[in-house]
Protein backbone atom coordinates (compact mmCIF):
# COMPACT_ATOMS: atom_id res chain seq x y z
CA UNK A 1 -87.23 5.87 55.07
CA UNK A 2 -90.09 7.11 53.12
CA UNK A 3 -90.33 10.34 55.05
CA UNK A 4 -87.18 10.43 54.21
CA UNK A 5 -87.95 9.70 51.04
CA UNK A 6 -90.61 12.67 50.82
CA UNK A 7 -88.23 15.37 52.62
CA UNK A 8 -85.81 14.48 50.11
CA UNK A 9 -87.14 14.24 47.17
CA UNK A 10 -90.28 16.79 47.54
CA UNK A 11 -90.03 19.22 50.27
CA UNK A 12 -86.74 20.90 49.42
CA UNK A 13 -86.31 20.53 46.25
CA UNK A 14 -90.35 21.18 45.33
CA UNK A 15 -91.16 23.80 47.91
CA UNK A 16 -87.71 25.77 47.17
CA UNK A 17 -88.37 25.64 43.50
CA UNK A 18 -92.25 26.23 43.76
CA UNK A 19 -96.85 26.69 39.53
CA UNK A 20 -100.21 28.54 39.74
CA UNK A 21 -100.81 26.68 43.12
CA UNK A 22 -102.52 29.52 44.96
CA UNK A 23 -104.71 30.46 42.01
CA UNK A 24 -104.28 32.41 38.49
CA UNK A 25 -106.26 35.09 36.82
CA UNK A 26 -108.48 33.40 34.47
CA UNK A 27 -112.29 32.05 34.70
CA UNK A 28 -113.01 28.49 36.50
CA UNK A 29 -115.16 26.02 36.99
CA UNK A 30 -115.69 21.90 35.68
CA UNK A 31 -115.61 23.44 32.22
CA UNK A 32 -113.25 26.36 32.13
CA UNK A 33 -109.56 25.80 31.80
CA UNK A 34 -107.46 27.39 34.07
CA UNK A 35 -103.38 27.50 34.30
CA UNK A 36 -103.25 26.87 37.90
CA UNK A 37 -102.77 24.08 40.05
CA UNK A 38 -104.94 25.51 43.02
CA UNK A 39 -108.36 23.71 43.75
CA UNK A 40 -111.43 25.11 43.20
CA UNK A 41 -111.98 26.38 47.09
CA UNK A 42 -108.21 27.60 47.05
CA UNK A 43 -109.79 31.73 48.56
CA UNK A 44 -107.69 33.19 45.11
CA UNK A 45 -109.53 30.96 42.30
CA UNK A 46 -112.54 31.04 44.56
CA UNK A 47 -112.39 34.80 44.55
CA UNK A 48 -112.34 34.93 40.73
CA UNK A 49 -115.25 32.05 40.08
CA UNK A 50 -117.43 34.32 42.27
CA UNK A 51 -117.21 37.49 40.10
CA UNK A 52 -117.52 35.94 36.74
CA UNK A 53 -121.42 37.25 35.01
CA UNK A 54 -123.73 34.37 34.50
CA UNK A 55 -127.34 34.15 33.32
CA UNK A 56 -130.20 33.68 36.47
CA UNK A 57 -133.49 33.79 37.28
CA UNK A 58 -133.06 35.93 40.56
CA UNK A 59 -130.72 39.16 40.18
CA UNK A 60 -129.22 41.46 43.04
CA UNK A 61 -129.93 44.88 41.27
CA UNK A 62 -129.78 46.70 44.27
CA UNK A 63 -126.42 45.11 45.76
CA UNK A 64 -124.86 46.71 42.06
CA UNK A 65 -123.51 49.87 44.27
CA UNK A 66 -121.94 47.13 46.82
CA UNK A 67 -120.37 44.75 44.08
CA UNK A 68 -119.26 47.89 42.50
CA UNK A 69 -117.20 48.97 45.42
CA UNK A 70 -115.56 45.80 45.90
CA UNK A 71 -114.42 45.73 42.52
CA UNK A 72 -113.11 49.20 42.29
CA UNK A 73 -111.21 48.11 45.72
CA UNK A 74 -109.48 45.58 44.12
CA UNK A 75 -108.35 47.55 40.74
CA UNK A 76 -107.11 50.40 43.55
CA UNK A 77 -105.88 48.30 46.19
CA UNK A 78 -105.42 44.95 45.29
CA UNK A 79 -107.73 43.37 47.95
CA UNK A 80 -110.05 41.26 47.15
CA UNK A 81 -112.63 40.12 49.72
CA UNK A 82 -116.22 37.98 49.75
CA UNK A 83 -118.89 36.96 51.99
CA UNK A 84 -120.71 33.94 51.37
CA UNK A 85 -123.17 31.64 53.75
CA UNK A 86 -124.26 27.98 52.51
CA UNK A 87 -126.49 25.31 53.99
CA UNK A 88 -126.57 21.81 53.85
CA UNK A 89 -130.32 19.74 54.94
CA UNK A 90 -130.24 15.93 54.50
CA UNK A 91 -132.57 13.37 55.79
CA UNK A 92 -131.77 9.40 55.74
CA UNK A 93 -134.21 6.79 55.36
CA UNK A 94 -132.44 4.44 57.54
CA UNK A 95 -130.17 5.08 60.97
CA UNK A 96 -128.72 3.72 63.90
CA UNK A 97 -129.84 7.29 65.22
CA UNK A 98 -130.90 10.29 64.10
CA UNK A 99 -132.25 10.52 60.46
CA UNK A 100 -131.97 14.22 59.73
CA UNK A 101 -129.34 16.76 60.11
CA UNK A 102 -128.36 20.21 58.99
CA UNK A 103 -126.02 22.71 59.40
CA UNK A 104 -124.60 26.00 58.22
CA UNK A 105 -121.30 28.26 57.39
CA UNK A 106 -120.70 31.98 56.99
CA UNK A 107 -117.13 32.60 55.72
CA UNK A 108 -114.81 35.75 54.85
CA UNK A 109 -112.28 35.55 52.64
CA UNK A 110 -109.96 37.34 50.47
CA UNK A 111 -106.25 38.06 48.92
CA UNK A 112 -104.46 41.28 49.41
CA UNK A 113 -101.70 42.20 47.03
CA UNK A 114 -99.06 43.75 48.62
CA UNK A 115 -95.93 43.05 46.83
CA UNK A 116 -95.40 42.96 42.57
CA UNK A 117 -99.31 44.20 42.25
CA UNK A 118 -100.48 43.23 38.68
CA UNK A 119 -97.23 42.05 37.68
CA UNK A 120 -96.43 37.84 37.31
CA UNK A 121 -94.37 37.43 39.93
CA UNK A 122 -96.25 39.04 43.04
CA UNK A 123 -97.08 38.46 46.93
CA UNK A 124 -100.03 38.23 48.35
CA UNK A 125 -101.66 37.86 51.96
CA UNK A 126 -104.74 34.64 51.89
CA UNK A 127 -106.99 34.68 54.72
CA UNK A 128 -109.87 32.57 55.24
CA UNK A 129 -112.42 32.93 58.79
CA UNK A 130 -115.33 30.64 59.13
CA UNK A 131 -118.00 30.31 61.69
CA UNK A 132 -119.65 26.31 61.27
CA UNK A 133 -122.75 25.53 62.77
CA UNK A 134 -125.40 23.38 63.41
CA UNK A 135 -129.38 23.63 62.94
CA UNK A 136 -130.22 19.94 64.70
CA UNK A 137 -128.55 17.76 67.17
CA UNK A 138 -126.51 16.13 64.43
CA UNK A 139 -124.61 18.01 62.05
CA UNK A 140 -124.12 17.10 58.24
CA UNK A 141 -120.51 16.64 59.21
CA UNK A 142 -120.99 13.39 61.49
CA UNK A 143 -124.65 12.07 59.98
CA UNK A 144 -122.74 9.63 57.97
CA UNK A 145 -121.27 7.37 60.97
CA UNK A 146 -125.18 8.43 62.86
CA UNK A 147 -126.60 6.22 60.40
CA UNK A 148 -123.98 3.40 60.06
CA UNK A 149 -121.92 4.74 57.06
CA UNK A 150 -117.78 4.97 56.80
CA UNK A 151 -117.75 8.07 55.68
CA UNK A 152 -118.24 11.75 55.64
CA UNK A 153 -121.40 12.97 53.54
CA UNK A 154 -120.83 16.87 54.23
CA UNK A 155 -117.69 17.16 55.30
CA UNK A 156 -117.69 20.79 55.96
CA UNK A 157 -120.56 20.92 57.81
CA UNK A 158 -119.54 20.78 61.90
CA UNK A 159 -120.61 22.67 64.48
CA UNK A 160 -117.15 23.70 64.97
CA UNK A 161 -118.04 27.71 65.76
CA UNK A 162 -115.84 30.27 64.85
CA UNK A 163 -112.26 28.66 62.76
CA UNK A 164 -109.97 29.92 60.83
CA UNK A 165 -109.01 27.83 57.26
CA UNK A 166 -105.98 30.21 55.89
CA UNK A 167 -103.58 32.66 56.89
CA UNK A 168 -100.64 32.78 53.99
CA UNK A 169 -98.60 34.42 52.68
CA UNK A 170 -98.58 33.44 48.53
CA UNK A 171 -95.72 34.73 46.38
CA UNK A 172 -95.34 33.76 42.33
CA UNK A 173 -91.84 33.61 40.63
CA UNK A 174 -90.28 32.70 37.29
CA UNK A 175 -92.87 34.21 35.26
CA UNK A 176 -95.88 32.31 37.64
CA UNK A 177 -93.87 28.63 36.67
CA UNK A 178 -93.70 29.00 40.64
CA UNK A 179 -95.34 29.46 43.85
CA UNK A 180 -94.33 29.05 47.67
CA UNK A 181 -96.90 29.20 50.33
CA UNK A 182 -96.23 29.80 53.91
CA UNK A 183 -98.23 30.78 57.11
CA UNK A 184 -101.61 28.89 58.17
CA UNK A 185 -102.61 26.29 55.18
CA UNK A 186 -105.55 24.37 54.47
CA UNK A 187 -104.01 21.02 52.59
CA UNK A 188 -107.51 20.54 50.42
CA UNK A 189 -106.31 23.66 48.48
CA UNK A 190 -103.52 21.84 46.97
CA UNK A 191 -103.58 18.29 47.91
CA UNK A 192 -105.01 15.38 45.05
CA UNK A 193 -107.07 18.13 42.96
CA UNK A 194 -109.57 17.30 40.50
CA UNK A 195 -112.41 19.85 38.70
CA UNK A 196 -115.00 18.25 41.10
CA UNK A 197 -113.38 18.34 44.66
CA UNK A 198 -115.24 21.46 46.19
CA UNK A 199 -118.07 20.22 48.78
CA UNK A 200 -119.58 23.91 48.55
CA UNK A 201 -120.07 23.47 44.85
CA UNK A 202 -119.73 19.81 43.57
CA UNK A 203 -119.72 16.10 45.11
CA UNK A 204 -120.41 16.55 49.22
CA UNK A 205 -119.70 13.18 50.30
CA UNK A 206 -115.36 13.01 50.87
CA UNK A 207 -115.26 10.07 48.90
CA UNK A 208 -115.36 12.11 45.78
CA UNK A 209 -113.20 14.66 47.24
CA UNK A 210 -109.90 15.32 48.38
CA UNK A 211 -107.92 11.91 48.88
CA UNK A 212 -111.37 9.61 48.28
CA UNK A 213 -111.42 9.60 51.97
CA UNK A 214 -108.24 7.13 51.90
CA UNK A 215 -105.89 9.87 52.97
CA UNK A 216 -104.86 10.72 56.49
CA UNK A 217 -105.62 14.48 55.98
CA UNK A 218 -104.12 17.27 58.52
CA UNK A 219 -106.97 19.56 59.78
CA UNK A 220 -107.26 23.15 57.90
CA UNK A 221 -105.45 26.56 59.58
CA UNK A 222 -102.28 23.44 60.06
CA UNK A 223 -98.88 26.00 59.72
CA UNK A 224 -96.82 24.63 57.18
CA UNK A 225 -94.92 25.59 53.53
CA UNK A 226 -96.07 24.14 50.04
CA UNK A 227 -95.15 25.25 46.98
CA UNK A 228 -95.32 23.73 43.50
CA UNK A 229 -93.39 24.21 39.59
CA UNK A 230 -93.67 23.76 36.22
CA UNK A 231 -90.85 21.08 35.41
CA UNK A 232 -92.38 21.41 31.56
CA UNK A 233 -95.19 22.73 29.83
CA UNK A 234 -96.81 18.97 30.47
CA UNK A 235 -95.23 18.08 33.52
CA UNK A 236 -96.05 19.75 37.05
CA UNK A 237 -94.82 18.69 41.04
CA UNK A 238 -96.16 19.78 44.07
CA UNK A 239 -95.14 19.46 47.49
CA UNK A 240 -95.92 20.58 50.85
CA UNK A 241 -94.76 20.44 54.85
CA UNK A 242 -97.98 21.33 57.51
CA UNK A 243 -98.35 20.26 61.20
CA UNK A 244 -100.15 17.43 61.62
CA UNK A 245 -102.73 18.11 64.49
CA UNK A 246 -103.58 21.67 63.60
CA UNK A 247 -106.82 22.90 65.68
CA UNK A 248 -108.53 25.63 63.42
CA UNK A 249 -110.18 27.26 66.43
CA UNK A 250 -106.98 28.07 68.00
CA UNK A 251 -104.51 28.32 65.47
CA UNK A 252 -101.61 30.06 66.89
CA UNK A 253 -101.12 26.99 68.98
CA UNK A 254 -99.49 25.46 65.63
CA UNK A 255 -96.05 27.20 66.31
CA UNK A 256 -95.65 25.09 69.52
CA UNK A 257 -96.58 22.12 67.42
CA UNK A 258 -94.81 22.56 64.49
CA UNK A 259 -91.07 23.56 66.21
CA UNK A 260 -91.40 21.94 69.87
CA UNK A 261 -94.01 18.68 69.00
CA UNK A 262 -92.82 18.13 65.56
CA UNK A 263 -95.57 15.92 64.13
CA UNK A 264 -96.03 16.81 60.41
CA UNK A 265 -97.99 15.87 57.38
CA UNK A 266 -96.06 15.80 54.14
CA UNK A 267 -96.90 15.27 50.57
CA UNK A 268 -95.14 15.13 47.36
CA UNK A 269 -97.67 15.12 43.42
CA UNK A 270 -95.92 14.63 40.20
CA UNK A 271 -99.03 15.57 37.35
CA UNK A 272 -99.22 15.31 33.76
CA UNK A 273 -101.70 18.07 31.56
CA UNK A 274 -101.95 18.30 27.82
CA UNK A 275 -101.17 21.89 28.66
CA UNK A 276 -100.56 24.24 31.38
CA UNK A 277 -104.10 26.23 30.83
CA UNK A 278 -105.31 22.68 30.56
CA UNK A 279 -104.13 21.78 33.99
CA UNK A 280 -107.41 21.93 35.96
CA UNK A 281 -109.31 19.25 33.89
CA UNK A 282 -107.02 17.33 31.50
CA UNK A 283 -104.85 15.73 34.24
CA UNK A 284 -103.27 12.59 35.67
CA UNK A 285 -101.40 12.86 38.66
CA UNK A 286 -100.18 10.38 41.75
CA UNK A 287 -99.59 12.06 45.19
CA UNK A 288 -97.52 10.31 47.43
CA UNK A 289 -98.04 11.47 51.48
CA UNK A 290 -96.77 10.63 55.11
CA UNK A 291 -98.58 10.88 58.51
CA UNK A 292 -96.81 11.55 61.52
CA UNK A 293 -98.70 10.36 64.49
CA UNK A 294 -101.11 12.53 66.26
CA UNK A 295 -100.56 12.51 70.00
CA UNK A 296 -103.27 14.68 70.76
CA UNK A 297 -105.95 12.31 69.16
CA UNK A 298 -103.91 9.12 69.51
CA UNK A 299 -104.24 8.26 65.39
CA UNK A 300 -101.12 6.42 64.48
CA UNK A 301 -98.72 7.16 61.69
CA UNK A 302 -99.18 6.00 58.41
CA UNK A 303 -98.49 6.71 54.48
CA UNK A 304 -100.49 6.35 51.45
CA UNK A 305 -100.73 6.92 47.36
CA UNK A 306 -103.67 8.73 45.81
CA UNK A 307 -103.82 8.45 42.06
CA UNK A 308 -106.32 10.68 39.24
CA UNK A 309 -107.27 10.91 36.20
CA UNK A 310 -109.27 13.58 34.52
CA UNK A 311 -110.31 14.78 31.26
CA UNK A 312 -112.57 17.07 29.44
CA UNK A 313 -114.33 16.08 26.47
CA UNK A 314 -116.79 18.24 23.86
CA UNK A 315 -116.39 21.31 26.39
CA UNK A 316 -118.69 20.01 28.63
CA UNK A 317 -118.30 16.58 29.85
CA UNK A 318 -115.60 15.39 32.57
CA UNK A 319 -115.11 11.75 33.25
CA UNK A 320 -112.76 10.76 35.85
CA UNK A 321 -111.08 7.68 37.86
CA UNK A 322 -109.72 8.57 40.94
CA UNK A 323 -108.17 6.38 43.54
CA UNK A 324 -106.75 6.03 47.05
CA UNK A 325 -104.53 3.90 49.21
CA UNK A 326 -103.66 4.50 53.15
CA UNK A 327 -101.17 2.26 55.47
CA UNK A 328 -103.22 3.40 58.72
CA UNK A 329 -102.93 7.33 59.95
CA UNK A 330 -106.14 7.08 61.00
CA UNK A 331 -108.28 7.62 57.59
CA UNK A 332 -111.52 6.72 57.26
CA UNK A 333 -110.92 4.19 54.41
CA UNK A 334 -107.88 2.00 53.36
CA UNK A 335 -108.95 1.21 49.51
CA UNK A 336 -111.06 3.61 47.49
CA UNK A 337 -111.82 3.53 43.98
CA UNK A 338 -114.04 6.34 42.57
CA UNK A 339 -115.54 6.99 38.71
CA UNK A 340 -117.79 9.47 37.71
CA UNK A 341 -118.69 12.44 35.31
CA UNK A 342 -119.84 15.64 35.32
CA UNK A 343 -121.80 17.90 32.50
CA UNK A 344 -122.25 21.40 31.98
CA UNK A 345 -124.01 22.78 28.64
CA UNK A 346 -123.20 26.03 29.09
CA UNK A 347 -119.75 27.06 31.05
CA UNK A 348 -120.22 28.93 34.36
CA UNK A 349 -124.31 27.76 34.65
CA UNK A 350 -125.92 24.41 36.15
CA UNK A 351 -123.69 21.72 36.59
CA UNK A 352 -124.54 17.86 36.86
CA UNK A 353 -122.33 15.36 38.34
CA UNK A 354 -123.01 11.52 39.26
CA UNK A 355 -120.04 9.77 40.96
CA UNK A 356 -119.24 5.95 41.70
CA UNK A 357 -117.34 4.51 45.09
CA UNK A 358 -115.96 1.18 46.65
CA UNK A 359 -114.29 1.53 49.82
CA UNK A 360 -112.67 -0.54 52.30
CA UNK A 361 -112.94 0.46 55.58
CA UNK A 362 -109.11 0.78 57.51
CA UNK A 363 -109.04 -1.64 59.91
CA UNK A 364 -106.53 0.14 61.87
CA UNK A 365 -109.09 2.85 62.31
CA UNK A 366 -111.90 0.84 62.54
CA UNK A 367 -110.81 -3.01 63.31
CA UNK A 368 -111.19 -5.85 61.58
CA UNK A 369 -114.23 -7.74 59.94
CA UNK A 370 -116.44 -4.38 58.27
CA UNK A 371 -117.40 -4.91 54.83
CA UNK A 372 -116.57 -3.27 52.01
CA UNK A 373 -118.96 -0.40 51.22
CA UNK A 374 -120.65 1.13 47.68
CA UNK A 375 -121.67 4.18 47.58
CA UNK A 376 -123.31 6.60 44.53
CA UNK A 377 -124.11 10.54 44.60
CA UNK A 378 -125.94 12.50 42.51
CA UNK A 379 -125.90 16.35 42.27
CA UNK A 380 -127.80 19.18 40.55
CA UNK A 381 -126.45 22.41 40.74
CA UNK A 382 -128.33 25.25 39.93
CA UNK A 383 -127.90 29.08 39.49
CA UNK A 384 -131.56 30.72 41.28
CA UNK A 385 -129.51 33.79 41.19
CA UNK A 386 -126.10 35.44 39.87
CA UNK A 387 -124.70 34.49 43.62
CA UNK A 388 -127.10 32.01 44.58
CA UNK A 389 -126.77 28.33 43.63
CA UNK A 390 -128.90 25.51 44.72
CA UNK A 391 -127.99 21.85 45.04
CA UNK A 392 -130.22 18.96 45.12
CA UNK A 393 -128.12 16.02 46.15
CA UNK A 394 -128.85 12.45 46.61
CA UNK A 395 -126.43 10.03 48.17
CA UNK A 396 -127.00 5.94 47.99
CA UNK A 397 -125.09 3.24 50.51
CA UNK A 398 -124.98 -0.48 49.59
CA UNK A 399 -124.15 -2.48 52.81
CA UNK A 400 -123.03 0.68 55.54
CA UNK A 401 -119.72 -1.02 57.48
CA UNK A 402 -121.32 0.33 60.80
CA UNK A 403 -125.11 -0.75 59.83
CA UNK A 404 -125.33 -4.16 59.18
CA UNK A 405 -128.85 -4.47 59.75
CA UNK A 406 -129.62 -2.85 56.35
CA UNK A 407 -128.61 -3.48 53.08
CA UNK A 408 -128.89 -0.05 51.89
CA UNK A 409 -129.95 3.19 52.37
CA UNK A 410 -129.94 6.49 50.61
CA UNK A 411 -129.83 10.26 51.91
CA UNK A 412 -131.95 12.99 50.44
CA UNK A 413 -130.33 16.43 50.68
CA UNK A 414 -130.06 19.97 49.44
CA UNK A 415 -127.10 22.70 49.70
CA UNK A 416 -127.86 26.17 49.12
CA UNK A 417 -124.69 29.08 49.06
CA UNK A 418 -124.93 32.93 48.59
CA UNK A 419 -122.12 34.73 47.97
CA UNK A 420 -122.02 38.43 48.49
């Protein structure tokens, strides 16, 4: 019934009619407003953040003739393409294992516009190709349940190799009041999104991220539609139809999944802004979502609400509540609650953010009897260079589900990214 429900009511009717979704064509970040509906890793909006100017200590004179190029390219061509490698360090003071690990990504990733160049109502083919690896045994990505914790502190951090994230096609309509995506999607771009959500650039730990780790997320490169409208200037909906057990390092297995195996995760966001080029950071929205089981990895099927609420206040602070609920597909919580704020003096420069989180571990996931879990992070982002930021980031646990013979413990880290 509530697939149903979700087919219904979101899939056809949102996807058919699909807002700024896949990105628009002004600046971004936690204090820039922005008339999309895209997150801030979505490759278009991600594309545009990395060639705004901004005040550093370390410049790239002698790249000028290379960022040159790729800007003429794009006014010629419309293809836009960047390079960027980040690395995450942490170290724990307290483990059932291992009490460092570290990783690292190169990506490439870019937007070619083929059809209605320059014009509101274009076509564009999104590709994103990632190779994830690890420095040490244990990799950012699974250091949180090495030391005891319900949770992911880097989620993007795996030793996963060579992946693909996107492969789309993106085309605008009425005027960019709509947008339909369809090829190889990565659900994060669309799914629950706040000014904060990006693990390369904000919070790390998935609590403070897409679906407060309460959502039974499909993996990224997972073939599917989405597609998202304006129903107002106030009032926005997004929905979206990917397989469920996508496998970014072979993605072209997705067309046997998605017409022969048939297990799907779909979604359906109704969102309230002040205004449409106040969509990014003065929002409230509730996403309601469905989990087919996974067969492959034997997670059952499940559905769940996520609800946020944003805001952005003397054009540099942004407070927000966020919250999650999942009926089992196999997330890593059942009950999350997040708070937390982040501040920027100057738009486009360093960027602090503190965030807040109970969870309750699912018990169909994990069984029955863990604790509930607290958790804070802390984050310092900082421009060394016009495409080099640093992040100091420090992560505390009060009472890990999985390590119950501590009461806390905390994880030191740092994230660097340069983007070329």
């Amino acid at each position: 019934m509530l697939r149903s429900h979700l087919f219904g009511a979101g899939i056809l009717w949102g996807l058919l009619t699909a807002p700024g979704l896949a990105g628009q064509e002004e600046s971004q970040d936690t204090t820039r407003a922005r008339a999309g509906l895209g997150g801030p890793d979505q490759v278009e909006r991600q594309l545009e953040t990395d060639r705004e100017p901004r005040e550093a200590l370390v410049t790239l004179g002698f790249m000028s003739s290379y960022f040159d190029f790729k800007e003429n390219l794009r006014e010629r061509t419309g293809f836009s393409f960047s390079l960027d490698y980040s690395s995450m360090f942490w170290r724990a003071n307290e483990s059932l294992g291992a009490k460092k690990a570290s990783g690292g990504m190169v990506r490439f990733f870019g937007s070619w516009e083929l059809v209605g160049r320059g014009t509101e109502n274009s076509g564009a083919l999104v590709f994103k190709v990632e190779h994830r690896h690890g420095y040490s045994s244990v990799t950012p990505f699974g250091f949180g349940f090495e030391t005891g914790y319900v949770g992911l502190v880097s989620a993007p951090f795996s030793d996963q190799g060579l992946r693909w994230t996107n492969l789309y096609w993106r085309q605008r309509f009425a005027g960019r009041r709509a947008v339909f995506l369809a090829g190889f999607l990565d659900a994060t771009d669309f799914l629950d999104v706040y000014g904060l959500a990006s693990p390369w650039m904000h919070n790390t730990n998935l609590a403070f991220s897409t679906g407060s780790a309460a959502t039974g997320l499909p993996n990224d490169a997972g073939l599917g539609i989405a597609g998202a409208v304006w129903l107002s200037d106030h009032v926005y909906t997004i929905a979206s139809l990917v397989d469920n057990a996508a496998d970014p390092t072979q993605p072209f297995d997705g067309f046997g999944r998605f017409f022969n195996t048939r297990e799907y995760f779909s979604s359906i966001e109704i969102g309230w802004t002040t205004a449409q080029d106040r969509a990014y950071f003065d929002n409230v929205h509730l996403t309601l979502w469905h989990s087919d089981k996974k067969s492959e990895v034997g997670d059952p099927s499940g559905w769940g609400l996520n609800f946020s609420a944003t805001t952005f206040l003397n054009d540099n602070l942004m407070p927000y509540v966020r919250a999650g609920y999942s009926e089992d597909a196999g997330s890593l919580l059942q009950k999350s609650l997040s708070t937390g704020i982040g501040y920027q003096a100057v738009p486009g420069r360093d960027l602090l953010g503190i965030g807040f989180n109970w969870g309750q571990p699912n018990e169909t996931t994990w069984g029955e009897g863990l604790r509930d879990q607290y958790g804070i992070e802390l984050f310092w982002r900082w421009w060394l260079g016009e495409q080099i930021a640093v992040t100091p980031d420090l992560q505390y646990i009060l009472r890990p589900a999985l390590n119950t013979e501590v009461d806390s413990m905390w994880y030191l880290g740092v994230r660097a990214r340069l983007v070329l």
